[in-house]
Protein backbone atom coordinates (compact mmCIF):
# COMPACT_ATOMS: atom_id res chain seq x y z
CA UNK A 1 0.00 0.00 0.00
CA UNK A 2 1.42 3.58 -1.21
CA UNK A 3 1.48 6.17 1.37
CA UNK A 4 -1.30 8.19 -0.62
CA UNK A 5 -3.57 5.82 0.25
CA UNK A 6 -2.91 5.22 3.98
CA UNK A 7 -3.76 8.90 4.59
CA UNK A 8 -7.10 9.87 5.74
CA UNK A 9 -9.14 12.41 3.43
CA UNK A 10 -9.35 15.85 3.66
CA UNK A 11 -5.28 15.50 5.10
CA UNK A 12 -3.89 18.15 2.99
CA UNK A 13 -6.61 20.78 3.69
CA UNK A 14 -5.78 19.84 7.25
CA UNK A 15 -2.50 20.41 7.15
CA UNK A 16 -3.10 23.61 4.77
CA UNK A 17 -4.99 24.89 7.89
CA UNK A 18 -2.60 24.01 10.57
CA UNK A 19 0.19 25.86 8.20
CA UNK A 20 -1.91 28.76 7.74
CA UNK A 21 -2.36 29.26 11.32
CA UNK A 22 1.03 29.29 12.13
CA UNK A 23 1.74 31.39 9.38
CA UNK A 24 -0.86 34.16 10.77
CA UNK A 25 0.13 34.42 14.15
CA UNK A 26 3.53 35.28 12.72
CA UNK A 27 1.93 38.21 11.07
CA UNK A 28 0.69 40.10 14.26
CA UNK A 29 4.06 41.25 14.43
CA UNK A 30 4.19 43.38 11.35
CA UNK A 31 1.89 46.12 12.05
CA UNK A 32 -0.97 46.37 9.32
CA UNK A 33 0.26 43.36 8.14
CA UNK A 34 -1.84 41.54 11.10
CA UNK A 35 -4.39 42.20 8.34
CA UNK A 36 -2.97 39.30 6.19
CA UNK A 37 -3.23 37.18 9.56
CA UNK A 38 -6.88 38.07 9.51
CA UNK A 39 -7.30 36.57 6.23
CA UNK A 40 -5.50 33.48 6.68
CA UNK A 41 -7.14 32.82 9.97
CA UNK A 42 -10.83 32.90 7.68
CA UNK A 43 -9.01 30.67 4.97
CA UNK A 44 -7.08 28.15 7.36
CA UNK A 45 -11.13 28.05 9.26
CA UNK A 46 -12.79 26.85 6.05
CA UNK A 47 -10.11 24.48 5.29
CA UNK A 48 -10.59 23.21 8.49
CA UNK A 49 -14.28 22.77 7.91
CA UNK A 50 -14.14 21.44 4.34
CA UNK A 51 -11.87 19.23 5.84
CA UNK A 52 -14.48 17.97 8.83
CA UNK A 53 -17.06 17.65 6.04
CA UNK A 54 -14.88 15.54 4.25
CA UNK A 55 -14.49 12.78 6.81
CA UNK A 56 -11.42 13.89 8.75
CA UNK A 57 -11.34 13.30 12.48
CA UNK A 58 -7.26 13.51 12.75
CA UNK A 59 -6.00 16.06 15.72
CA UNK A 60 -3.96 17.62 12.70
CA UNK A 61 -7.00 19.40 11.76
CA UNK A 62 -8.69 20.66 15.24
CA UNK A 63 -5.18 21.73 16.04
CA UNK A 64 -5.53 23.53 12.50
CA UNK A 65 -8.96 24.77 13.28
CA UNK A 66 -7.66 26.01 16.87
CA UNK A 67 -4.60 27.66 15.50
CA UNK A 68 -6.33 29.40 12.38
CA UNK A 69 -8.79 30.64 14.80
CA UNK A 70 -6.60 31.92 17.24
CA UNK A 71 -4.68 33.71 14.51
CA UNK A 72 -8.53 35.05 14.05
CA UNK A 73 -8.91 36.83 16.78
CA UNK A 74 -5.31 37.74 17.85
CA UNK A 75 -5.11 39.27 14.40
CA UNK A 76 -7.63 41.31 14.73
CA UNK A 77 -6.98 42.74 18.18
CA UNK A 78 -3.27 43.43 16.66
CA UNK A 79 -4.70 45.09 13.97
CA UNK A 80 -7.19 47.29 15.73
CA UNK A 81 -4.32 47.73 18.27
CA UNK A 82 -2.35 49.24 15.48
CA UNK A 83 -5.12 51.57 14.09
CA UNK A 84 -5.60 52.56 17.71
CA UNK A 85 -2.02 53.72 18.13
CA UNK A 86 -2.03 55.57 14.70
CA UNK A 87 -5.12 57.34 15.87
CA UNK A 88 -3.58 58.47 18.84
CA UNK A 89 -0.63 59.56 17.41
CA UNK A 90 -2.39 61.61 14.75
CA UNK A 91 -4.46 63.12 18.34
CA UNK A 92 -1.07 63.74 19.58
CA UNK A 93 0.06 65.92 16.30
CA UNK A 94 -3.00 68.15 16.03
């Protein structure tokens, strides 16, 4: 038996989840860039979901699902952190 076939389905969008959560909570460190972690967090969610749907009960994909939603929320508290301090600056200056 090939290794293709010993995998369950739905692993790559599993592991395209988990990868895109870690991938996003590197982001909140770049400013407006936590923007791009806000995004991935949405996309590395639905693969986690299309993933579900597809028959996948590995712990690969909750710990994709967890990750991608963490990178969710922390993304957008970094990025509404970072519009905060702009706005406050700009206060600052006028």
């Amino acid at each position: 038996m090939s290794e293709q076939q010993s995998q369950a389905p739905g692993h790559g969008k599993a592991v395209a989840s988990l990868v895109l959560g870690i991938v996003g909570i590197v982001f909140w460190f770049f400013g407006y860039s936590a923007i791009l972690s806000i995004i991935l967090g949405v996309i590395g969610i639905f693969l986690a979901a299309s993933a579900k749907s597809d028959g996948n009960t590995e712990g690969i994909r909750t710990a994709g699902f967890v990750l991608s939603l963490i990178t969710l929320i922390g993304g957008a508290i970094a990025f509404l952190a970072c519009v905060a301090c702009i706005g406050g600056l700009a206060a600052l200056g006028s």
